[in-house]
C-alpha atoms as a PDB file:
ATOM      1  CA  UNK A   1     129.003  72.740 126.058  1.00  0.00           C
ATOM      2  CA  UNK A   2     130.689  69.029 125.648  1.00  0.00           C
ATOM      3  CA  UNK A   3     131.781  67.718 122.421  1.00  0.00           C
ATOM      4  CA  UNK A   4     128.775  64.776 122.606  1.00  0.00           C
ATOM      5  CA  UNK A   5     125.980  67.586 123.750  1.00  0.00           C
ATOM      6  CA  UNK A   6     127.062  69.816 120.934  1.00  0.00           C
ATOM      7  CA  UNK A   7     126.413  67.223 118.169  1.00  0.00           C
ATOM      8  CA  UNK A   8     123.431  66.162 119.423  1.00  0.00           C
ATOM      9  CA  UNK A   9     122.345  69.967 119.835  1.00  0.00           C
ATOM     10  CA  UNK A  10     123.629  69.974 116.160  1.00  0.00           C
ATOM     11  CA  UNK A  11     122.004  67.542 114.566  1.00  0.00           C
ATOM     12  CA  UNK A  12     118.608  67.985 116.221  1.00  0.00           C
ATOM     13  CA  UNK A  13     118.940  71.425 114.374  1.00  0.00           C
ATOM     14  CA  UNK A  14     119.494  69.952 111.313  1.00  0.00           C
ATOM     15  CA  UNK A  15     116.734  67.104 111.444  1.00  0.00           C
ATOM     16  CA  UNK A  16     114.556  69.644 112.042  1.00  0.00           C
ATOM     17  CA  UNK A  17     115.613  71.681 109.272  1.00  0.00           C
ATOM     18  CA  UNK A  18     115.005  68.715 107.333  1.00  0.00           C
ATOM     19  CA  UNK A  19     111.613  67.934 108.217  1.00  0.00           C
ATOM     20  CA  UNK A  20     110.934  71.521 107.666  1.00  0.00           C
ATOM     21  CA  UNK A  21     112.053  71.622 104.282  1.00  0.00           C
ATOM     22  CA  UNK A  22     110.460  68.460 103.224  1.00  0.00           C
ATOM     23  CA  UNK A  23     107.180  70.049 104.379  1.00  0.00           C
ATOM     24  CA  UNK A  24     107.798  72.505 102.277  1.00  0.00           C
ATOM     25  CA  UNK A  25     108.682  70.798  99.287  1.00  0.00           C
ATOM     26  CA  UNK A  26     105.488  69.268  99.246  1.00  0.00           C
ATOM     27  CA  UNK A  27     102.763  71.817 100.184  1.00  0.00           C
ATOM     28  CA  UNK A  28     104.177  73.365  97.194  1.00  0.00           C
ATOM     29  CA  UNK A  29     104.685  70.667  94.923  1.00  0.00           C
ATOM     30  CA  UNK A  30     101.186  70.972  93.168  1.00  0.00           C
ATOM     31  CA  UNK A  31     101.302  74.471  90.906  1.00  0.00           C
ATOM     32  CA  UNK A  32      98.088  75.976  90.410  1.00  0.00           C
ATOM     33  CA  UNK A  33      96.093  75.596  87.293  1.00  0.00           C
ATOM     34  CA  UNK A  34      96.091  79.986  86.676  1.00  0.00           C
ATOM     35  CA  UNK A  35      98.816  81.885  87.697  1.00  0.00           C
ATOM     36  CA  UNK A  36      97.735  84.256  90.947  1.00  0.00           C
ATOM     37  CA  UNK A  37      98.312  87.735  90.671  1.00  0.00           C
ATOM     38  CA  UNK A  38      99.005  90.518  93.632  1.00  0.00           C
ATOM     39  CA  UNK A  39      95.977  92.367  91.947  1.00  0.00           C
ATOM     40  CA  UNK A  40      93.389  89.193  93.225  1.00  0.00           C
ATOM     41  CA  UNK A  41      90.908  90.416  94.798  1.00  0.00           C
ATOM     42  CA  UNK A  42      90.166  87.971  98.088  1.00  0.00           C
ATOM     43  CA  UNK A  43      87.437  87.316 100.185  1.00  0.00           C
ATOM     44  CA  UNK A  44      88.503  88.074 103.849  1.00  0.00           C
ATOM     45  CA  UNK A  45      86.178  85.075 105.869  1.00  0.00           C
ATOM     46  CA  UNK A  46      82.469  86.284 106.835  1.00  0.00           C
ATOM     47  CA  UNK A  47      83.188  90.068 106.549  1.00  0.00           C
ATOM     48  CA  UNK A  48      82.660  90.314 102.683  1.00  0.00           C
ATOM     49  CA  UNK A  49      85.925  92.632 102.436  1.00  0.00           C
ATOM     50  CA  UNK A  50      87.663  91.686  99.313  1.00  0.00           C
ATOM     51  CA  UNK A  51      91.148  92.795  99.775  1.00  0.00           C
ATOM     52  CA  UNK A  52      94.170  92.172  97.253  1.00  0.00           C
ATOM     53  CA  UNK A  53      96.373  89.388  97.563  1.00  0.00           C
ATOM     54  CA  UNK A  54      99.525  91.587  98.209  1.00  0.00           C
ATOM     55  CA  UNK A  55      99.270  94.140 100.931  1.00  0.00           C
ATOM     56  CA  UNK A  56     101.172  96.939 101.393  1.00  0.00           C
ATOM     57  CA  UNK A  57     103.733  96.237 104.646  1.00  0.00           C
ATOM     58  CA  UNK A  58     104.723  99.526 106.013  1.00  0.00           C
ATOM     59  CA  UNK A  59     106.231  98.108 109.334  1.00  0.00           C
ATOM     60  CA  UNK A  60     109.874  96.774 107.792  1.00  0.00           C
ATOM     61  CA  UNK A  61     111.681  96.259 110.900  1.00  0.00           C
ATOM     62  CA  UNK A  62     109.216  99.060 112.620  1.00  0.00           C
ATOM     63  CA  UNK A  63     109.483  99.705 116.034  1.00  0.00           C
ATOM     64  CA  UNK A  64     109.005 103.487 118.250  1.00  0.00           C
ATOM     65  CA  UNK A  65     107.095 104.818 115.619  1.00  0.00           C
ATOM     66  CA  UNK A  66     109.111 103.764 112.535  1.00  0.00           C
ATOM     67  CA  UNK A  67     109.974 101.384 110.429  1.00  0.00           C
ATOM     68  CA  UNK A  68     112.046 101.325 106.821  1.00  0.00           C
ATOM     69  CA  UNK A  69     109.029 102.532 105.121  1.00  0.00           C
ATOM     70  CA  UNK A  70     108.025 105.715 106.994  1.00  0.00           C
ATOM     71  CA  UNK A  71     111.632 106.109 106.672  1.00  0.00           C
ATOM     72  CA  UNK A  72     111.230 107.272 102.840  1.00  0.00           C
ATOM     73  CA  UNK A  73     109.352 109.948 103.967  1.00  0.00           C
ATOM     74  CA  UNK A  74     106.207 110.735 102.903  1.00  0.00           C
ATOM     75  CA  UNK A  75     106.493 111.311  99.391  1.00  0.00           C
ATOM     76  CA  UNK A  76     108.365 107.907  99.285  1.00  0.00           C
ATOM     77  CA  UNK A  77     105.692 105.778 100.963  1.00  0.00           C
ATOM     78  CA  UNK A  78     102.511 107.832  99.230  1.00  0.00           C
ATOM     79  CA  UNK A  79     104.562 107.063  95.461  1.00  0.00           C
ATOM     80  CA  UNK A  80     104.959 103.417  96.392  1.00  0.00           C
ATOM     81  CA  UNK A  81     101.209 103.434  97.463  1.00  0.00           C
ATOM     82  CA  UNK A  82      99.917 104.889  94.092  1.00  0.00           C
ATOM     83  CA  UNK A  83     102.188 103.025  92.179  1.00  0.00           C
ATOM     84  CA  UNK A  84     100.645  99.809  94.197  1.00  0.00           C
ATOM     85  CA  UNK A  85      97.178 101.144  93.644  1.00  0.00           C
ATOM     86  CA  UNK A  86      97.237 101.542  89.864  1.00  0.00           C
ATOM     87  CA  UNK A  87      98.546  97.853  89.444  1.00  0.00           C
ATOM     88  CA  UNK A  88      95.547  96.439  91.655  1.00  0.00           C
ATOM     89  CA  UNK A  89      96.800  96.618  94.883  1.00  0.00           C
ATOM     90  CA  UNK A  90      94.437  97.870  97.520  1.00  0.00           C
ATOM     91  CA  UNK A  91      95.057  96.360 100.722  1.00  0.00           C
ATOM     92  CA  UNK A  92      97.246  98.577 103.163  1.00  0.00           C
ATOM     93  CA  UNK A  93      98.588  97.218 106.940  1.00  0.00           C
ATOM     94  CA  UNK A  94      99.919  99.836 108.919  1.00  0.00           C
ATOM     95  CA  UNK A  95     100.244  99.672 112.554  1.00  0.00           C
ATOM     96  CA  UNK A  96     100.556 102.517 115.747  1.00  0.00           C
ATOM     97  CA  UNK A  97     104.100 100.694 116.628  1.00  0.00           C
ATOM     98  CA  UNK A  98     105.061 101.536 113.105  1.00  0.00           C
ATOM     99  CA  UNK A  99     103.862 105.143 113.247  1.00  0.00           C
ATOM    100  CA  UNK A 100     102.782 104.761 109.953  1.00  0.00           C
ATOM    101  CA  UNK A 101      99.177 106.519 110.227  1.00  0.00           C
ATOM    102  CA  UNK A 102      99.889 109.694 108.874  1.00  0.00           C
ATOM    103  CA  UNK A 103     101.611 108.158 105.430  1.00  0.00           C
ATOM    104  CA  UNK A 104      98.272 106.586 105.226  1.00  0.00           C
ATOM    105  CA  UNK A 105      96.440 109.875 105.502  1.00  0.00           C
ATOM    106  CA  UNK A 106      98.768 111.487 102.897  1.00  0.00           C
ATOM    107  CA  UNK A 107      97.913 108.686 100.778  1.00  0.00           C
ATOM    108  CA  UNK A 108      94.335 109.189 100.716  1.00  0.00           C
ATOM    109  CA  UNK A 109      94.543 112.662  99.281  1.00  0.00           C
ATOM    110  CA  UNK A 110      94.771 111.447  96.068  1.00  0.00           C
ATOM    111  CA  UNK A 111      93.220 107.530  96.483  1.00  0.00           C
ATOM    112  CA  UNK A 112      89.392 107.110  97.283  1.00  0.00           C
ATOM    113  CA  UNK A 113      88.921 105.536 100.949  1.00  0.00           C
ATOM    114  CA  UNK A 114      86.503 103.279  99.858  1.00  0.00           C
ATOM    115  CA  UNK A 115      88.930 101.646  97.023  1.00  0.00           C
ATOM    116  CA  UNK A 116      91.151 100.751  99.766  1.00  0.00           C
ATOM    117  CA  UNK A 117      91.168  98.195 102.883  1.00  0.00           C
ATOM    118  CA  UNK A 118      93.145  99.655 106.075  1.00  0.00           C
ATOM    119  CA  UNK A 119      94.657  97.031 108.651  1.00  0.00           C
ATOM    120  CA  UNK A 120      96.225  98.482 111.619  1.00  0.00           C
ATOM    121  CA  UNK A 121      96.651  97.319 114.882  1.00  0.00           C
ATOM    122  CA  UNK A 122      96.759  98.137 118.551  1.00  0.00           C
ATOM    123  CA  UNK A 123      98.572  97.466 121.764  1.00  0.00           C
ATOM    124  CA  UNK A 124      95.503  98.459 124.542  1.00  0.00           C
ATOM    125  CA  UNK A 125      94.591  95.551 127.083  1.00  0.00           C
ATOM    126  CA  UNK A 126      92.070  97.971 128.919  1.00  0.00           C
ATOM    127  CA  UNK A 127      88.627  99.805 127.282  1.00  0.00           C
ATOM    128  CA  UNK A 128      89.511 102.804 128.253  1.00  0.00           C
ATOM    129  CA  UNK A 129      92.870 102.533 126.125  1.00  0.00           C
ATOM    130  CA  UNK A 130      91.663 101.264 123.126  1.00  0.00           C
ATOM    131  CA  UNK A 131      88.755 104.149 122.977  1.00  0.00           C
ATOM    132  CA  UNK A 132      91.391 106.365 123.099  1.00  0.00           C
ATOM    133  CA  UNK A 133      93.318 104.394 120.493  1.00  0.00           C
ATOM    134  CA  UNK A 134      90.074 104.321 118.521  1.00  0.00           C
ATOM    135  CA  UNK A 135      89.633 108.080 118.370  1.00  0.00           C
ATOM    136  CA  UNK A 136      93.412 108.492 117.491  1.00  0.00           C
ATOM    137  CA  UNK A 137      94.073 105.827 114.822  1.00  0.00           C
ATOM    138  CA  UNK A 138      90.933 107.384 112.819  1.00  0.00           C
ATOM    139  CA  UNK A 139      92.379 110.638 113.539  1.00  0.00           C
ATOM    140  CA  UNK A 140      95.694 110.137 112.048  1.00  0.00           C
ATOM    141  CA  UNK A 141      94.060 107.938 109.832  1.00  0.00           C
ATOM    142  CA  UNK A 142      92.003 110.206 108.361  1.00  0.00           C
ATOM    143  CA  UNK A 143      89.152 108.260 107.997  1.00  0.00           C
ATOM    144  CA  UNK A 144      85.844 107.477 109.698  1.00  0.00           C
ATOM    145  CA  UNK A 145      86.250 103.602 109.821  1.00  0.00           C
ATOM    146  CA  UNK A 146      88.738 101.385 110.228  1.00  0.00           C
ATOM    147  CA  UNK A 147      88.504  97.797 108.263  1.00  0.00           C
ATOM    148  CA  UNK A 148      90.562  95.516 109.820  1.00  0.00           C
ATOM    149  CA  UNK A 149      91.554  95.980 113.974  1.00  0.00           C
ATOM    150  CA  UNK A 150      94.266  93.534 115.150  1.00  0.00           C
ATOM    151  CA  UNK A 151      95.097  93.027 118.505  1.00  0.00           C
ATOM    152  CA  UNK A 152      99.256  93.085 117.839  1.00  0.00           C
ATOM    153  CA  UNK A 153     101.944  90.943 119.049  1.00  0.00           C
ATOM    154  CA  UNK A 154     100.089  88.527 121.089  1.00  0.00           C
ATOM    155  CA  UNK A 155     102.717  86.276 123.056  1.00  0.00           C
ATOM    156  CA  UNK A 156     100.687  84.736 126.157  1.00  0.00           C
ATOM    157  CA  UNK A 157      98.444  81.539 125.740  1.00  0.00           C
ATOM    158  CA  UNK A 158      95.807  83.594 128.092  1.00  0.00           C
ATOM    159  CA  UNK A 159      95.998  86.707 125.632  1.00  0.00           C
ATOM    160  CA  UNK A 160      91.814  86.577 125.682  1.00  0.00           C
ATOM    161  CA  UNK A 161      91.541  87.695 129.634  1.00  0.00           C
ATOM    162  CA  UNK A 162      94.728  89.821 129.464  1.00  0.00           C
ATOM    163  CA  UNK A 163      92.729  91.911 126.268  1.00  0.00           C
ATOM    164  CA  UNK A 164      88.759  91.738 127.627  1.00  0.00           C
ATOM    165  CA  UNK A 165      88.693  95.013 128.032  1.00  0.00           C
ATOM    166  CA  UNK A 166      89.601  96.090 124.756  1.00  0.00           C
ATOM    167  CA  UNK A 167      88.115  93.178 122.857  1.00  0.00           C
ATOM    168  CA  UNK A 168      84.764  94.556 124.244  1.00  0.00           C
ATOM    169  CA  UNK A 169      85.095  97.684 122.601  1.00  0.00           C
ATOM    170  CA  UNK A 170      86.433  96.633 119.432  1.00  0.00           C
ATOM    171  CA  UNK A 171      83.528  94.350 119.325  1.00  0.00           C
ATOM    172  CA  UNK A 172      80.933  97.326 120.097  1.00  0.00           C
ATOM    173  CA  UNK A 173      83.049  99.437 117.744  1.00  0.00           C
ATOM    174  CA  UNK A 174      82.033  96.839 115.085  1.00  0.00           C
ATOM    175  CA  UNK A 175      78.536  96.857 115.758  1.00  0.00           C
ATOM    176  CA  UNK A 176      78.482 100.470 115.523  1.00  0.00           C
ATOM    177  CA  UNK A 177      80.112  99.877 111.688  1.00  0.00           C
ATOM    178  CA  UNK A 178      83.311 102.029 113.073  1.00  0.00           C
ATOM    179  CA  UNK A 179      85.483  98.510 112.675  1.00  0.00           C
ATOM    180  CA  UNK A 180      84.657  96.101 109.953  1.00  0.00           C
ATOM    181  CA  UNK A 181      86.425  93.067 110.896  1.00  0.00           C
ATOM    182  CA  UNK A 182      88.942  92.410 114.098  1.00  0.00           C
ATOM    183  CA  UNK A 183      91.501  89.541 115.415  1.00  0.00           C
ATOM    184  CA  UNK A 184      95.158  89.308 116.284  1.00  0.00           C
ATOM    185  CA  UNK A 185      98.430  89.043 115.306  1.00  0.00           C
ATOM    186  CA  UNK A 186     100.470  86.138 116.814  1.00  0.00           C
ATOM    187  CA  UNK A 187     103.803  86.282 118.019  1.00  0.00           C
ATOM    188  CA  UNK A 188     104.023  82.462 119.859  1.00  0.00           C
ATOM    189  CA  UNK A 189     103.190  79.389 119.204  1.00  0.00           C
ATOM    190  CA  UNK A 190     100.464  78.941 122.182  1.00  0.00           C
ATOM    191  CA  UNK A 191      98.909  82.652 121.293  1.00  0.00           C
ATOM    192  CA  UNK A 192      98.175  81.434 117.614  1.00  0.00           C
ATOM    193  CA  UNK A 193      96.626  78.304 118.711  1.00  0.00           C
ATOM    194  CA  UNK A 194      94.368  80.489 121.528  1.00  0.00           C
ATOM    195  CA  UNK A 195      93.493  82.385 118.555  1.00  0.00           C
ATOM    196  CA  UNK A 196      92.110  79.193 116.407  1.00  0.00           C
ATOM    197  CA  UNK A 197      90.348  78.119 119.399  1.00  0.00           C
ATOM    198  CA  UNK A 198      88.558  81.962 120.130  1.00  0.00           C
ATOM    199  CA  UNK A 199      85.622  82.683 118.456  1.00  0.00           C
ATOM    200  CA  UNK A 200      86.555  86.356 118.545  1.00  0.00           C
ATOM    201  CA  UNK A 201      88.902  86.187 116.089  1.00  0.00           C
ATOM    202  CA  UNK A 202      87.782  86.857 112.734  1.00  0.00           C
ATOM    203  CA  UNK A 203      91.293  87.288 111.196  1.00  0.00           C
ATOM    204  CA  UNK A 204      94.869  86.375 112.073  1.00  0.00           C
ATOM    205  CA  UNK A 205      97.998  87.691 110.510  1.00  0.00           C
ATOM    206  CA  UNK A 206     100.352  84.757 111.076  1.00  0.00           C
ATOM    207  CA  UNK A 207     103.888  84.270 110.574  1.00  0.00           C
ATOM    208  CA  UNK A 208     105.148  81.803 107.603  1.00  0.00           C
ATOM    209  CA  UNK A 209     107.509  81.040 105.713  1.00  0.00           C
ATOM    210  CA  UNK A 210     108.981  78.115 104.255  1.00  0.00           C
ATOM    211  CA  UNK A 211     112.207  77.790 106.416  1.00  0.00           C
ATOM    212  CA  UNK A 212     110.384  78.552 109.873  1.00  0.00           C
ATOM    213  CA  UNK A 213     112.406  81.720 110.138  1.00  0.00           C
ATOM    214  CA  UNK A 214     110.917  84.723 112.737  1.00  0.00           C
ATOM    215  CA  UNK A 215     108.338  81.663 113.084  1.00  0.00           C
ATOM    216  CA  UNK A 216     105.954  80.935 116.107  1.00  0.00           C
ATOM    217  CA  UNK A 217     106.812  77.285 115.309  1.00  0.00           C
ATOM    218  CA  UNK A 218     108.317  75.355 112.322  1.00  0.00           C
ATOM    219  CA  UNK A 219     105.981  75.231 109.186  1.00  0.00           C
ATOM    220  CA  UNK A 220     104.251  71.339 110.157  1.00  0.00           C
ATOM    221  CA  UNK A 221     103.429  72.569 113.464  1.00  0.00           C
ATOM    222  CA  UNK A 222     102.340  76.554 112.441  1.00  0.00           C
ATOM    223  CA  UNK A 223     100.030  75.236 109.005  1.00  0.00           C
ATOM    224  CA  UNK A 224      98.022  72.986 110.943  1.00  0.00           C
ATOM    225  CA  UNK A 225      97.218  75.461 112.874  1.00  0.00           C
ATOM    226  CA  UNK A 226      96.229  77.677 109.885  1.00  0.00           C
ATOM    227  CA  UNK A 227      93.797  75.429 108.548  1.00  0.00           C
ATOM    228  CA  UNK A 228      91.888  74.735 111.138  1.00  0.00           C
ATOM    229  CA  UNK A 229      91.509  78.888 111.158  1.00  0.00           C
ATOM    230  CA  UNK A 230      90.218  78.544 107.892  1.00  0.00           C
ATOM    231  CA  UNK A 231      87.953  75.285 108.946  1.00  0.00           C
ATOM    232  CA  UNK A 232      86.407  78.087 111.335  1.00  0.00           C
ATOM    233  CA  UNK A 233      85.844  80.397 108.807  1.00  0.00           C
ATOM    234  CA  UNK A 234      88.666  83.001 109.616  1.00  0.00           C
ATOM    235  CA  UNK A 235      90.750  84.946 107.415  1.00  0.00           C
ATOM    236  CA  UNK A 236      94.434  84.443 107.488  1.00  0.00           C
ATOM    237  CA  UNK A 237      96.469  86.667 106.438  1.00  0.00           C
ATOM    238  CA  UNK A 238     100.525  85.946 106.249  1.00  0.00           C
ATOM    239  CA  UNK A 239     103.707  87.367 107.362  1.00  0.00           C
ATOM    240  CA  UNK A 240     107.351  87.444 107.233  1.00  0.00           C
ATOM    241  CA  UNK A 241     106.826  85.712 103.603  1.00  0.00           C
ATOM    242  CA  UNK A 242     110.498  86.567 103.622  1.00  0.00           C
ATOM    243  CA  UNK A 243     111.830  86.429 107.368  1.00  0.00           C
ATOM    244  CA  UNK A 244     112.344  90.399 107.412  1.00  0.00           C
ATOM    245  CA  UNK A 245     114.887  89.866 104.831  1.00  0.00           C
ATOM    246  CA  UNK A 246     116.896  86.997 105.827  1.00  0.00           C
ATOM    247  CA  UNK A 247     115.150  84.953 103.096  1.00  0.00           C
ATOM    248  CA  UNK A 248     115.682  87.764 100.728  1.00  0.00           C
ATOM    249  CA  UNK A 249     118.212  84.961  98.591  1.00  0.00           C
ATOM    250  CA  UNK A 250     115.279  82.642  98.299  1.00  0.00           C
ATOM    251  CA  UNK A 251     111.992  85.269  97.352  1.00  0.00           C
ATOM    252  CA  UNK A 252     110.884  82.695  94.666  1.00  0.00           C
ATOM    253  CA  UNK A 253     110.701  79.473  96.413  1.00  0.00           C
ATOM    254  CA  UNK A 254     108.816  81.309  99.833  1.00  0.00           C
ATOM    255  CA  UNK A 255     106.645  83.223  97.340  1.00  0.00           C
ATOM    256  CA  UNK A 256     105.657  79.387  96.122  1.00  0.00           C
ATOM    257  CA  UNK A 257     105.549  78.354  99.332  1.00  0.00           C
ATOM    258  CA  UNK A 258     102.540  80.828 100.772  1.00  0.00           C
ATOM    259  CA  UNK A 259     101.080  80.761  97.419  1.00  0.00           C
ATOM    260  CA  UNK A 260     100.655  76.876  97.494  1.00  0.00           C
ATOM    261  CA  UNK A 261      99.111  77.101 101.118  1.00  0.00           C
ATOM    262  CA  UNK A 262      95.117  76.314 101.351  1.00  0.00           C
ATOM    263  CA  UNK A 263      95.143  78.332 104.584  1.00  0.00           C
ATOM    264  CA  UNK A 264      96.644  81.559 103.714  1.00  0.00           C
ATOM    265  CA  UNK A 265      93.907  84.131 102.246  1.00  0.00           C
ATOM    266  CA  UNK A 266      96.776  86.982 101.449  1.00  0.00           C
ATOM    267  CA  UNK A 267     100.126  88.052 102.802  1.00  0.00           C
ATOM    268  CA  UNK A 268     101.849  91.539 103.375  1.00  0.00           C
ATOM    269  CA  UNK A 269     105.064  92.267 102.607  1.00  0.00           C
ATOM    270  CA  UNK A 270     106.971  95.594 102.855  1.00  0.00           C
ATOM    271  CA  UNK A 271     108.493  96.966  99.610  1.00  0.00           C
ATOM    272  CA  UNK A 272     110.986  99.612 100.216  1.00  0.00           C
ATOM    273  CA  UNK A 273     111.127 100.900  96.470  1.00  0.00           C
ATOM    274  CA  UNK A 274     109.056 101.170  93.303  1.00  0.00           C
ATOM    275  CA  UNK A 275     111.702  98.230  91.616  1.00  0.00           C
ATOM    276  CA  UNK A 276     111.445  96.186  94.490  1.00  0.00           C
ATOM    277  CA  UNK A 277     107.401  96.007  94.295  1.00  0.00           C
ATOM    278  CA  UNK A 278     107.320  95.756  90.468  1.00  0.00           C
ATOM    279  CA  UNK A 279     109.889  93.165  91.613  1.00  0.00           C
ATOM    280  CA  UNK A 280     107.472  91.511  93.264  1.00  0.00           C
ATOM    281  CA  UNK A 281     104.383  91.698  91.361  1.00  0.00           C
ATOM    282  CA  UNK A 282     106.553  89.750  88.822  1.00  0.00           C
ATOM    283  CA  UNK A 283     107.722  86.984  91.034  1.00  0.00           C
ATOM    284  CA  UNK A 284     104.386  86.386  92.408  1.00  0.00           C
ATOM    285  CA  UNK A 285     102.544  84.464  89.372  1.00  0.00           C
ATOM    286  CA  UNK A 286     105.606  83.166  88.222  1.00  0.00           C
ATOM    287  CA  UNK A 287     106.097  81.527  91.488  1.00  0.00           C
ATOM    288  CA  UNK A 288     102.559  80.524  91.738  1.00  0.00           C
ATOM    289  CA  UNK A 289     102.919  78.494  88.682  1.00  0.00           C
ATOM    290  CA  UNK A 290     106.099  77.269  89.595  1.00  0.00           C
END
């Protein structure tokens, strides 16, 4: 690369940053009037599912069936879960990529299904492979129902034709009361803005974060898109609060960040240690009143 492209490369970076961070700064320059808590208990849309405002990540850099959570084994991940569960917290994402299933299913030997809210999500385009998924999730699950379904990682703009087949049954599944509530995750900027412009998405868990790290866009291009979710009457549910990490040396001010947002119903992040989600708990009203 020449000297003159280089700078321009350069500073284009760095405008952007910019504009980024002034976004920031002022979606969260208005604290709230009460402190929020990782115990509130919120309304997910039109589905009447009241999860907490923390979830429970168990997919930490999860790929192949694993991730840093399942890593603890299962007496690791069940501990964190009670501890979570007698501060409040009731809303668990898992996912088949993860392989985290069965740590939910040890979980719920000693927590009450119907005190918690399961997210998990699935990689089937066809019907016939997310029946199967269907009957397996709830299997390793161990549970009859599932409450939230996500389509996961959706990259292409046409993501709707690509998954017909398995939205179909997902959307019989919920008629049938086997699936409370379904929608995607987003992994691109033009699959997030399909799923604000689909009808059957009832919930997105988006990507956000203050410095428009692991991003499907920076944050004035991403919230926009958020709201008009919410204008819809979707849940939205956030992710990579802190960029797997890499924004580990500034928790507080992307805690305030996602906590200042009008489109973001609840986020899930993925404590790796008793400290590090009494850690959190902390941080989060402090940085809500910020």
């Amino acid at each position: 690369m020449h000297r003159r492209d280089f700078l321009k490369t350069t500073c284009a970076g760095i405008g952007a940053y910019a504009l980024g961070a002034r976004f920031a700064a002022a979606e969260s320059a208005a604290p709230s009037s009460s402190p929020k808590l990782a115990s509130d208990l919120i309304t997910l849309g039109k589905s009447g599912i009241k999860a907490s405002r923390l979830a429970m990540g168990t997919g930490t850099h999860g790929s192949d069936g694993s991730s840093n959570q399942t890593r603890l084994g299962f007496d690791g991940v069940v501990n964190l879960f009670k501890n979570a569960f007698d501060q409040g917290i009731n809303f668990w994402d898992s996912a088949d990529q993860y392989g985290s299933h069965p740590y939910l299913k040890e979980a719920l030997k000693t927590i009450p299904r119907d005190k918690v809210v399961i997210l998990t999500k699935t990689h089937a385009d066809t019907a016939d492979e997310m029946k199967a998924d269907l009957d397996r999730f709830r299997q390793e699950l161990g549970t009859d129902y599932i409450d939230i379904l996500l389509l996961h990682c959706m990259t292409e703009a046409n993501w709707p034709q690509i998954k017909a087949g398995a939205m179909d049954v997902i959307s019989d599944a919920t008629q049938k009361g086997i699936v409370r509530m379904h929608g995607t995750s987003c992994h691109t900027f033009d699959a997030l803005t399909t799923a604000a412009a689909t009808d059957w998405v009832q919930v997105d868990l988006a990507r956000i974060n203050p410095a428009g790290v692991i991003m499907d866009g920076p944050p004035e291009k991403v919230v926009p898109v958020l709201r008009d979710m919410k204008k819809k009457g979707k849940a939205v549910i956030g992710m990579k609060i802190f960029a797997e990490g890499r924004l580990r040396n500034r928790m507080d001010e992307s805690l305030k960040f996602v906590l200042g947002l009008d489109c973001v119903d609840c986020f899930t992040i993925g404590s790796e240690s008793k400290d590090n989600l009494n850690d959190l708990v902390k941080r989060i009203p402090a940085a809500s009143k910020a």
